[in-house]
C-alpha atoms as a PDB file:
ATOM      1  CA  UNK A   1      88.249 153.338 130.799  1.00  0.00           C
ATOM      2  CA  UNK A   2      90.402 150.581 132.344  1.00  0.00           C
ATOM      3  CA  UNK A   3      92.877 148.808 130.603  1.00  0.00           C
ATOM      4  CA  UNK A   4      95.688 146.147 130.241  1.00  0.00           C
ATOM      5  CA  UNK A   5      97.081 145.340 127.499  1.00  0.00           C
ATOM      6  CA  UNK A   6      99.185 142.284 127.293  1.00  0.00           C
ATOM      7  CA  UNK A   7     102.485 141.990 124.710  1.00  0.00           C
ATOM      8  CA  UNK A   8     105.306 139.998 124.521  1.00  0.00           C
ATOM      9  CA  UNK A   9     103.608 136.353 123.483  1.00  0.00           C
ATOM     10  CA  UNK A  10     104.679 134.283 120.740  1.00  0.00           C
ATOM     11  CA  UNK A  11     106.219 131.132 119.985  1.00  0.00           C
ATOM     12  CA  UNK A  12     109.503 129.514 121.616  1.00  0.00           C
ATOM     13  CA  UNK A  13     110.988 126.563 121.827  1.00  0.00           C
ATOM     14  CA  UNK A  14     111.834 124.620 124.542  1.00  0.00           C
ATOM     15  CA  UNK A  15     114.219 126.400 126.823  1.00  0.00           C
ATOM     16  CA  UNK A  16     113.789 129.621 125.206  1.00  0.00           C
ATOM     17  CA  UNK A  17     112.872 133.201 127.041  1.00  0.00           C
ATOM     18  CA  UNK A  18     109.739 135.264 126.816  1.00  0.00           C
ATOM     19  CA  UNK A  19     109.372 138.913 128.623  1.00  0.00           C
ATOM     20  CA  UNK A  20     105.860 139.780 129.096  1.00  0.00           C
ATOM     21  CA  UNK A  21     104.446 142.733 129.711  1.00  0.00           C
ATOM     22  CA  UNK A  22     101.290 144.706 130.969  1.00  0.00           C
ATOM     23  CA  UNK A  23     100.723 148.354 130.003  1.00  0.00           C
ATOM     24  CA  UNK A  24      97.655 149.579 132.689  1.00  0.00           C
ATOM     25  CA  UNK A  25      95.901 152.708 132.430  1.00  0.00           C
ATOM     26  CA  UNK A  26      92.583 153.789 134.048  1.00  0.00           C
ATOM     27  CA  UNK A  27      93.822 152.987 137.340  1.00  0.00           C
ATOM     28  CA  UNK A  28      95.630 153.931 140.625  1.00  0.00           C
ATOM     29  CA  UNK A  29      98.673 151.426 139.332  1.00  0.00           C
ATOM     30  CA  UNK A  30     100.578 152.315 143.008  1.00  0.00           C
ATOM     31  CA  UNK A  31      97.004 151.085 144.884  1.00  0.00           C
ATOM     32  CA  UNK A  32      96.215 147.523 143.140  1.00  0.00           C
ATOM     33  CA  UNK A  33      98.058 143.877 143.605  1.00  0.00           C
ATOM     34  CA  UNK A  34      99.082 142.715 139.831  1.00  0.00           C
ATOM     35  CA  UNK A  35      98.960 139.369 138.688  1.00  0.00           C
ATOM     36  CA  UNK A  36     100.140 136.857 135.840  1.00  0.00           C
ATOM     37  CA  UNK A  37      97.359 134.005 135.157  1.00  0.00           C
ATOM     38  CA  UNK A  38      97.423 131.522 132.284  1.00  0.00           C
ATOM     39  CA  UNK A  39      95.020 129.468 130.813  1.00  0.00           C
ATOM     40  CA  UNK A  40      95.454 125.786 128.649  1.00  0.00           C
ATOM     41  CA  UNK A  41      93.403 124.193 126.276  1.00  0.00           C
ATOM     42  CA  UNK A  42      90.777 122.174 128.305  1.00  0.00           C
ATOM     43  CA  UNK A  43      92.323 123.276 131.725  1.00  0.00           C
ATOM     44  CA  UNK A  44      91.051 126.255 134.148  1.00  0.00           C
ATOM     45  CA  UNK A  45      92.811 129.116 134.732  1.00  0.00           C
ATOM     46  CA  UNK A  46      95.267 129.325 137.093  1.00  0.00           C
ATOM     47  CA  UNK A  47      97.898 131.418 138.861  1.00  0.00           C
ATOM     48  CA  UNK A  48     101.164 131.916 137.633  1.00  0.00           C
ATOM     49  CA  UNK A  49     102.742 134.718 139.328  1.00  0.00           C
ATOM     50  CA  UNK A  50     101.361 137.998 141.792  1.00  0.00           C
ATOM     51  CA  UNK A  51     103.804 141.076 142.591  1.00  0.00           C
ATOM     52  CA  UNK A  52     101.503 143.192 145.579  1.00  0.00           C
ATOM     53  CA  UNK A  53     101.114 146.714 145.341  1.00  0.00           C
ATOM     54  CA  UNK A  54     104.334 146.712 147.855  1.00  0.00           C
ATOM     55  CA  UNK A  55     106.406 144.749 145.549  1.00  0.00           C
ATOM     56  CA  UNK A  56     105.940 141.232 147.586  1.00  0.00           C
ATOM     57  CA  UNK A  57     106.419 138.345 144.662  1.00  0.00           C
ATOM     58  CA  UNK A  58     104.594 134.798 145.169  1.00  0.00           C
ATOM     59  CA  UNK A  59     104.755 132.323 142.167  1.00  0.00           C
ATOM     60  CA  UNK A  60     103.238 128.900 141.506  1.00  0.00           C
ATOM     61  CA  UNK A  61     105.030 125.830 142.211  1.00  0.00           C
ATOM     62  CA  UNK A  62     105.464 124.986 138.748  1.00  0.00           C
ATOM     63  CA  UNK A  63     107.393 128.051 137.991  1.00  0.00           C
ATOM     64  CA  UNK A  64     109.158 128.769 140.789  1.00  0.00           C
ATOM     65  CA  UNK A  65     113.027 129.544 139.666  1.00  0.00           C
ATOM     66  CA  UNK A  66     112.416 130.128 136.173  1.00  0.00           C
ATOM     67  CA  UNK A  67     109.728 132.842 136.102  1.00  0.00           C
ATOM     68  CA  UNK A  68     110.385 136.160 137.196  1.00  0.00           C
ATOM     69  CA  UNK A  69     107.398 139.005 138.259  1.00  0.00           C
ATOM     70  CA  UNK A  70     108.103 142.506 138.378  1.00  0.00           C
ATOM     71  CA  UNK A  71     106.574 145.765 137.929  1.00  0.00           C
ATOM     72  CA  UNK A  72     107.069 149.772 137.632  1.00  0.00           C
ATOM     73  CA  UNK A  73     104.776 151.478 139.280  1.00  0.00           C
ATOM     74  CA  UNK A  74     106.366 154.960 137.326  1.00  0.00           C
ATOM     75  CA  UNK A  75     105.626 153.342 133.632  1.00  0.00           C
ATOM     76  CA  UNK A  76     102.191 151.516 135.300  1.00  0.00           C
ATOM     77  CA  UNK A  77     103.588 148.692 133.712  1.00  0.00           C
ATOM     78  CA  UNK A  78     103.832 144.916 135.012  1.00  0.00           C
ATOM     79  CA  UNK A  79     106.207 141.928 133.433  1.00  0.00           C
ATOM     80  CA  UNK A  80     107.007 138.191 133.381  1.00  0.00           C
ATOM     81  CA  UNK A  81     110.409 136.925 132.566  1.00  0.00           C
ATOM     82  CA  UNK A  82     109.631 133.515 131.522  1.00  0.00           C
ATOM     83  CA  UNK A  83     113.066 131.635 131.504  1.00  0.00           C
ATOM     84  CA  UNK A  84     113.942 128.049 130.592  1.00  0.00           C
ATOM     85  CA  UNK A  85     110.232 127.638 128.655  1.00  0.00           C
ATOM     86  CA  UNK A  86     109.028 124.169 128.821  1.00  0.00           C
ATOM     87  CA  UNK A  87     105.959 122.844 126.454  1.00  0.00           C
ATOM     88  CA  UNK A  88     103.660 122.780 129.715  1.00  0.00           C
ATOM     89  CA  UNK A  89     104.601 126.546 129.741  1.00  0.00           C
ATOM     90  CA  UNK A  90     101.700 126.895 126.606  1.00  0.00           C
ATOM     91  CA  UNK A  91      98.875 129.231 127.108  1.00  0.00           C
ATOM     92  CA  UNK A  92      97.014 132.069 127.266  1.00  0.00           C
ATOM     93  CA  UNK A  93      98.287 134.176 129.812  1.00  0.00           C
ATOM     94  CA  UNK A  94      96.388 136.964 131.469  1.00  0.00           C
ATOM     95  CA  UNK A  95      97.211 140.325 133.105  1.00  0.00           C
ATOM     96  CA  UNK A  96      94.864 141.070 136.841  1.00  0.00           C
ATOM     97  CA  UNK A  97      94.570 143.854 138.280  1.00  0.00           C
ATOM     98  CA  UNK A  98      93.289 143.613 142.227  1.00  0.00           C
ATOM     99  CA  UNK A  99      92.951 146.818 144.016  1.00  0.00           C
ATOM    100  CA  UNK A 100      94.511 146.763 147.422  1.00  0.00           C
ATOM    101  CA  UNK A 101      91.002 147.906 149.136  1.00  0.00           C
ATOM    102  CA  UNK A 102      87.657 147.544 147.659  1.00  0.00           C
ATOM    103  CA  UNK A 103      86.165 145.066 145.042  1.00  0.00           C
ATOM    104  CA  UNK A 104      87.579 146.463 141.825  1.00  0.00           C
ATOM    105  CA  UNK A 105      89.412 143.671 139.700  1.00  0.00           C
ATOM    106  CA  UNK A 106      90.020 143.782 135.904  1.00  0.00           C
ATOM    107  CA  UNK A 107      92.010 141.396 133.561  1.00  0.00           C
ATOM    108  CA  UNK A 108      93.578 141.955 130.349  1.00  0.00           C
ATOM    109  CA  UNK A 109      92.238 140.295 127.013  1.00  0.00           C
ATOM    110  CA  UNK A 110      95.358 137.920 127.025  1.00  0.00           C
ATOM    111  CA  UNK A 111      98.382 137.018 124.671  1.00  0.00           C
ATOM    112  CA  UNK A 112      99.226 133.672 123.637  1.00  0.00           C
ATOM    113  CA  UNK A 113     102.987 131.735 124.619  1.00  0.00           C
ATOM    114  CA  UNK A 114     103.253 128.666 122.506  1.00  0.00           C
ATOM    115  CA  UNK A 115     106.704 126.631 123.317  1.00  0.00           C
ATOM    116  CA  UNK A 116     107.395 124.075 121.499  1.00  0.00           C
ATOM    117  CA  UNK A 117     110.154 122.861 119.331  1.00  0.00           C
END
């Protein structure tokens, strides 16, 4: 009954924009921390971006002034504004869901960002 669903992928080249987004349903949206995760070929997954439930942003190193995190808590719905898209940008990148209090935690099935020229 829960669900994100992750849009907005495709292929860019170098330098280019991307807007992500993550339409949840099934959940509290207003009650749960959101979070942008990617995943390389042969690497582990890591942390991109996380927007709490009270709008406080923290991004990874790597991406720190080009990548923007956001969210509407009235359209359930979180995004990524990926700005000045470098190759080492390429991955799968996944929607999480982490609810404020308690254990629940759910991730989307992914959507692939491929830059390169």
């Amino acid at each position: 009954q829960v669900q994100l669903v992750e849009s907005g992928g495709g292929l860019v080249q170098p330098g280019g924009s991307l807007r992500l987004s993550c339409a949840a349903s099934g959940i509290i949206f207003s009650l749960y921390h959101m979070g942008w995760y990617r995943q390389a070929p042969g690497k582990q997954r890591e942390l991109v971006a996380r927007i709490t439930n009270d709008y406080s942003p923290v991004y990874a190193d790597s991406v720190k002034g080009r990548f923007t995190i956001s969210r509407d808590n009235a359209k359930t719905t979180l995004y990524l504004q990926m700005n000045s898209l470098k190759p080492e940008d390429t991955a799968v990148y996944y929607c999480n869901a982490e609810r404020r209090i308690g254990p629940d935690n759910y991730w989307g099935q992914g959507t692939q960002v491929t830059v390169s020229s």
